[in-house]
N, C-alpha and C. Protein backbone atom coordinates (compact mmCIF):
# COMPACT_ATOMS: atom_id res chain seq x y z
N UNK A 1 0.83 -1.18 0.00
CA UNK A 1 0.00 0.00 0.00
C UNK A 1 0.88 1.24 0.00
N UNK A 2 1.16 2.07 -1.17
CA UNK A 2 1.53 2.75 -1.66
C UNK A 2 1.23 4.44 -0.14
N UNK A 3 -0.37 4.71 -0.24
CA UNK A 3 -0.49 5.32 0.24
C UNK A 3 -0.12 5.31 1.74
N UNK A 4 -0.29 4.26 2.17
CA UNK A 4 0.14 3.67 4.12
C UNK A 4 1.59 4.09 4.30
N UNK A 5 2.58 3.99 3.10
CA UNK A 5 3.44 4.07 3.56
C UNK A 5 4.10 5.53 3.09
N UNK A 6 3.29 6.27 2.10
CA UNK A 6 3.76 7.64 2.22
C UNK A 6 3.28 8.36 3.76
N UNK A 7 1.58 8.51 4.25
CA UNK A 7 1.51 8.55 5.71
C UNK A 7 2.47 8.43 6.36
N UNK A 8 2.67 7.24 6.59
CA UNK A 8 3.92 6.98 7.82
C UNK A 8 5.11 7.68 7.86
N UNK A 9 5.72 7.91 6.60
CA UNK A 9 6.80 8.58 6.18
C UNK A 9 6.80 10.25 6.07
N UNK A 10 5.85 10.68 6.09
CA UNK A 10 5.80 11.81 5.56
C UNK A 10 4.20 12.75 6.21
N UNK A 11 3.25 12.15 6.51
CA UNK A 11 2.33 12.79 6.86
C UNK A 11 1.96 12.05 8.72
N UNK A 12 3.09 12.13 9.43
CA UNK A 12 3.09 11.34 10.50
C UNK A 12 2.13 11.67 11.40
N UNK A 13 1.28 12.71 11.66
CA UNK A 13 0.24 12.68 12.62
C UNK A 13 -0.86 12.35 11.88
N UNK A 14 -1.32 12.81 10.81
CA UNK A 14 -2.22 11.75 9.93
C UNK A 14 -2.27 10.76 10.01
N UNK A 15 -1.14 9.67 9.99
CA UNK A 15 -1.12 8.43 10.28
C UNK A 15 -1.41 7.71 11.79
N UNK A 16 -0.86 8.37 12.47
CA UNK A 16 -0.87 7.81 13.58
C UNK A 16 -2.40 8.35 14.41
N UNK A 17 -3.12 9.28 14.17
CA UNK A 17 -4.20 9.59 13.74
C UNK A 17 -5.33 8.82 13.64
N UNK A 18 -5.30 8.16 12.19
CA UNK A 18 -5.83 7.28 11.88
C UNK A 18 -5.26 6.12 12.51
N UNK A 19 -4.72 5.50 12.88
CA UNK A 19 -4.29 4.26 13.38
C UNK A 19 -4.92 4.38 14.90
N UNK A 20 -4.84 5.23 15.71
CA UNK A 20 -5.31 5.53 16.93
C UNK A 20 -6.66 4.91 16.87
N UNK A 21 -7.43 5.28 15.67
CA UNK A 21 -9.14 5.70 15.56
C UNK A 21 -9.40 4.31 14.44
N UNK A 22 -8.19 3.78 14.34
CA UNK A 22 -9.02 2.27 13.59
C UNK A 22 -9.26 2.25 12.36
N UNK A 23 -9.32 3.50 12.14
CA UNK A 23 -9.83 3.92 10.56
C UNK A 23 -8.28 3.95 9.58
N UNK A 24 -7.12 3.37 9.93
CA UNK A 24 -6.07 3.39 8.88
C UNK A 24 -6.28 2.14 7.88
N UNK A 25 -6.15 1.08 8.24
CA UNK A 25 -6.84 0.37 6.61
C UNK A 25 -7.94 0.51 6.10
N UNK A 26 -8.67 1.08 6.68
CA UNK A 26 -10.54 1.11 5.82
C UNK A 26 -9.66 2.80 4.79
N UNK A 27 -9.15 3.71 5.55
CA UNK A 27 -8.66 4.89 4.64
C UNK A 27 -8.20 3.93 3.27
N UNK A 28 -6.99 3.38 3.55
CA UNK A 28 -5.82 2.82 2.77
C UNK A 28 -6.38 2.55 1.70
N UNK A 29 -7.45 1.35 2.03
CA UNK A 29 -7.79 0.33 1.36
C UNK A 29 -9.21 1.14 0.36
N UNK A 30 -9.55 2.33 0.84
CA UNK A 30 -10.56 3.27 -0.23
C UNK A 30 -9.77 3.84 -0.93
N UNK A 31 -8.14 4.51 -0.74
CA UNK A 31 -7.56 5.10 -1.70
C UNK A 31 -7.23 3.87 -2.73
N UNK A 32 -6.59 3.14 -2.36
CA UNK A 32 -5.75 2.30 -3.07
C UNK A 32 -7.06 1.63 -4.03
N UNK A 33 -8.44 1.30 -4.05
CA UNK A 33 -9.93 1.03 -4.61
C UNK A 33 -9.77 2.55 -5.29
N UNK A 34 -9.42 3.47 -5.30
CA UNK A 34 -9.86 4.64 -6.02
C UNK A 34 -8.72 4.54 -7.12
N UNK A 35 -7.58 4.85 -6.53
CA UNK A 35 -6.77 4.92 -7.49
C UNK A 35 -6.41 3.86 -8.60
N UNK A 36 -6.89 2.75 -8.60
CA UNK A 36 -6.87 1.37 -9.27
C UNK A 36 -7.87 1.78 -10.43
N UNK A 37 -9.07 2.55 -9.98
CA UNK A 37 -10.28 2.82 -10.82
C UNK A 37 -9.84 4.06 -11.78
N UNK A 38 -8.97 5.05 -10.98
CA UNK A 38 -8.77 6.41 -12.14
C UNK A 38 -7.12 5.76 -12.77
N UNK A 39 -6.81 4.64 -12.54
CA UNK A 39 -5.44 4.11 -13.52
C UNK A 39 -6.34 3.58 -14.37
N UNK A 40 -7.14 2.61 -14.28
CA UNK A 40 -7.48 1.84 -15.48
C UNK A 40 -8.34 3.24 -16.10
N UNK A 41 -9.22 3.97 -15.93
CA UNK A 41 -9.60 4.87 -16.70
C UNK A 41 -8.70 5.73 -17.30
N UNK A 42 -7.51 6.20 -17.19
CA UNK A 42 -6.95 7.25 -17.54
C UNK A 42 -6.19 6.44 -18.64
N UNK A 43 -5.90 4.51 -18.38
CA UNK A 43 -5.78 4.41 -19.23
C UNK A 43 -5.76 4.09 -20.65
N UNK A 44 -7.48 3.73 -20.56
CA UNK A 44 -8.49 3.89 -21.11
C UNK A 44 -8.32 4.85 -22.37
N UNK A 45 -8.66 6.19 -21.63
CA UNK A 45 -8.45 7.61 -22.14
C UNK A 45 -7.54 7.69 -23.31
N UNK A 46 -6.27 7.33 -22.49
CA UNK A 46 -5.22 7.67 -23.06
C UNK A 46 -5.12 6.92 -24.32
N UNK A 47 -5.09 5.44 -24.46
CA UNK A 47 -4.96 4.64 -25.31
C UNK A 47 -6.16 5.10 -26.69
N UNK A 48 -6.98 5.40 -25.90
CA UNK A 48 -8.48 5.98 -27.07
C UNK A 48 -7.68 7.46 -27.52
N UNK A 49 -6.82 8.11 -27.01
CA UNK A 49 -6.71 9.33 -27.55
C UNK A 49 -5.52 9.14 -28.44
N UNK A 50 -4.72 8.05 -28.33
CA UNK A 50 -3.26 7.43 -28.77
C UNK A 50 -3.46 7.25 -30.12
N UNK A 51 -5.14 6.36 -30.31
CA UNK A 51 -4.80 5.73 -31.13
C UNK A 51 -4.43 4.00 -31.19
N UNK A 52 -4.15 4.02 -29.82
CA UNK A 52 -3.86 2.81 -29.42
C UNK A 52 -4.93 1.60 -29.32
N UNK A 53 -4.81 0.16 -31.12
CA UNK A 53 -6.19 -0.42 -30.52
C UNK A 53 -5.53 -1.91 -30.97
N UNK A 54 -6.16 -2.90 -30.75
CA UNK A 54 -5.76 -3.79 -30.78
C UNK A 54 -4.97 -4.65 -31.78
N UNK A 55 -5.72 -3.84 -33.18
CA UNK A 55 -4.82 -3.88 -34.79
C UNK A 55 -3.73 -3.86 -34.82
N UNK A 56 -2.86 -2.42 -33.56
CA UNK A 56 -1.94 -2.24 -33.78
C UNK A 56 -1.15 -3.63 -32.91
N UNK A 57 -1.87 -3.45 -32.13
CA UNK A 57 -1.01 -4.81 -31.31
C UNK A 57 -0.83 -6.54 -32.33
N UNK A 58 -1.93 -6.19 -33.00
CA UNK A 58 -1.56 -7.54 -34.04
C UNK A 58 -0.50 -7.55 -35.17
N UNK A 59 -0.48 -6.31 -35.77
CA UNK A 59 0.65 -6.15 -36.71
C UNK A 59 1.92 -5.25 -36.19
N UNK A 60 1.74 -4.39 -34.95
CA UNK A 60 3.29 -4.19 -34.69
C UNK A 60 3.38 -4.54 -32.92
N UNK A 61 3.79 -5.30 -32.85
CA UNK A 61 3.64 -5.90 -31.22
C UNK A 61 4.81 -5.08 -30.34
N UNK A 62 5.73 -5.04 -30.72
CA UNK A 62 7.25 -4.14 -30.03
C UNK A 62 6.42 -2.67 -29.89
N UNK A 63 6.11 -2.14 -31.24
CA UNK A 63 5.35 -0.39 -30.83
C UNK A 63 4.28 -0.47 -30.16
N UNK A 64 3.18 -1.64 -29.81
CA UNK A 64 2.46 -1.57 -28.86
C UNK A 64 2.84 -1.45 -28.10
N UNK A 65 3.93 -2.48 -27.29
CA UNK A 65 4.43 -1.91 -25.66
C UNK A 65 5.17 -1.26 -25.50
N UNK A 66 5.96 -0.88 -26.47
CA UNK A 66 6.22 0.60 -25.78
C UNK A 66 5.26 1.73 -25.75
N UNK A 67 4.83 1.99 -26.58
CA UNK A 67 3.15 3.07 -26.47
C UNK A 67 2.49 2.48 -25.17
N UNK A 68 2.30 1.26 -24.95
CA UNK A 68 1.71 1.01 -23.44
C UNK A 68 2.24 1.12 -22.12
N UNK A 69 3.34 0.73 -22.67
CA UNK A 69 4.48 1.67 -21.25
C UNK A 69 4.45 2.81 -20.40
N UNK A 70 4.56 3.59 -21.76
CA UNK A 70 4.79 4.99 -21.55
C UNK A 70 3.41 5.50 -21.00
N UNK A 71 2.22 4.53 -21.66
CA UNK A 71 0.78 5.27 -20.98
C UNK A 71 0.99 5.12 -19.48
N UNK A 72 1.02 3.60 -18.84
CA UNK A 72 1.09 2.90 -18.17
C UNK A 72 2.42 3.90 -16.53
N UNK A 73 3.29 4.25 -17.58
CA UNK A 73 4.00 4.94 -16.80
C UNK A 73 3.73 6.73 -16.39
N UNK A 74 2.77 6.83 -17.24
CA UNK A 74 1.99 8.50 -17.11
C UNK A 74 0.76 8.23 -16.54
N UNK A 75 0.25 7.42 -16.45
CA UNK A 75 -1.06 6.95 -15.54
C UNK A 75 -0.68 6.91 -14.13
N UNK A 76 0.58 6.29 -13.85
CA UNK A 76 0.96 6.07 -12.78
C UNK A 76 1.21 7.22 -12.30
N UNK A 77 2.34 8.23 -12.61
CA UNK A 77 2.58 9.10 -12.25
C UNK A 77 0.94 10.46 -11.89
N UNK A 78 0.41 10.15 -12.54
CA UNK A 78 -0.78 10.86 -12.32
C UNK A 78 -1.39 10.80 -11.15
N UNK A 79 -1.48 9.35 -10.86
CA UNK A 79 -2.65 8.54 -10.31
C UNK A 79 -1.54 9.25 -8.81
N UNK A 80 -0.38 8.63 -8.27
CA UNK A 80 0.43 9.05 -7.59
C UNK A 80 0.36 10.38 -7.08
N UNK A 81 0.38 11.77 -8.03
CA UNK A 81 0.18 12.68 -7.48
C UNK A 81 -1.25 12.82 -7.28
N UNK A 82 -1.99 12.54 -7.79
CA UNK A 82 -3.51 13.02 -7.01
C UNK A 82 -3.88 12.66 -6.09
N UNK A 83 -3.44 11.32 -5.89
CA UNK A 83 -4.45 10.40 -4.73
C UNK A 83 -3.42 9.99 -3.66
N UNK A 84 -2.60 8.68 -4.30
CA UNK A 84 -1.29 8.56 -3.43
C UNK A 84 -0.62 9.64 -2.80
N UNK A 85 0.10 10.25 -3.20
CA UNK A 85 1.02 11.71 -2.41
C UNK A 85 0.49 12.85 -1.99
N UNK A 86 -0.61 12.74 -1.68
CA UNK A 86 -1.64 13.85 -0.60
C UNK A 86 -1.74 13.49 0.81
């Protein structure tokens, strides 16, 4: 859990906070359910805005994953600052 352990590290009365009051995995476990939902959508998005569809994956398989990478690795980074690193 991505987010549990930025808390601990970095937002330390937040954490301990929530841990006091019981409510630190029910938090965790709603971010980490959220952010799972705006990765696969964003990368969704992205792939629909790319261009990116399954044709291409049948006739050029190497430029699919890298085009999926790079989504895959900008989704993340997204998903990270909105939800995770708050």
């Amino acid at each position: 859990m991505m987010h549990k352990s930025y808390l601990e590290n970095h937002k330390k009365v937040l954490f301990s906070t929530l841990l006091i009051q019981g409510k630190l995995y029910q938090h965790c476990a709603e971010i980490e359910t959220q952010a799972r939902n705006m990765f696969d959508t964003l990368i969704e998005q992205m792939k629909t805005a790319e261009g990116v569809t399954e044709e291409l994956k049948e006739h050029n398989q190497w430029e699919w994953v890298q085009i999926m990478r790079n989504i895959e690795q900008r989704a993340n980074e997204i998903v990270c600052k909105e939800l995770i690193y708050v």
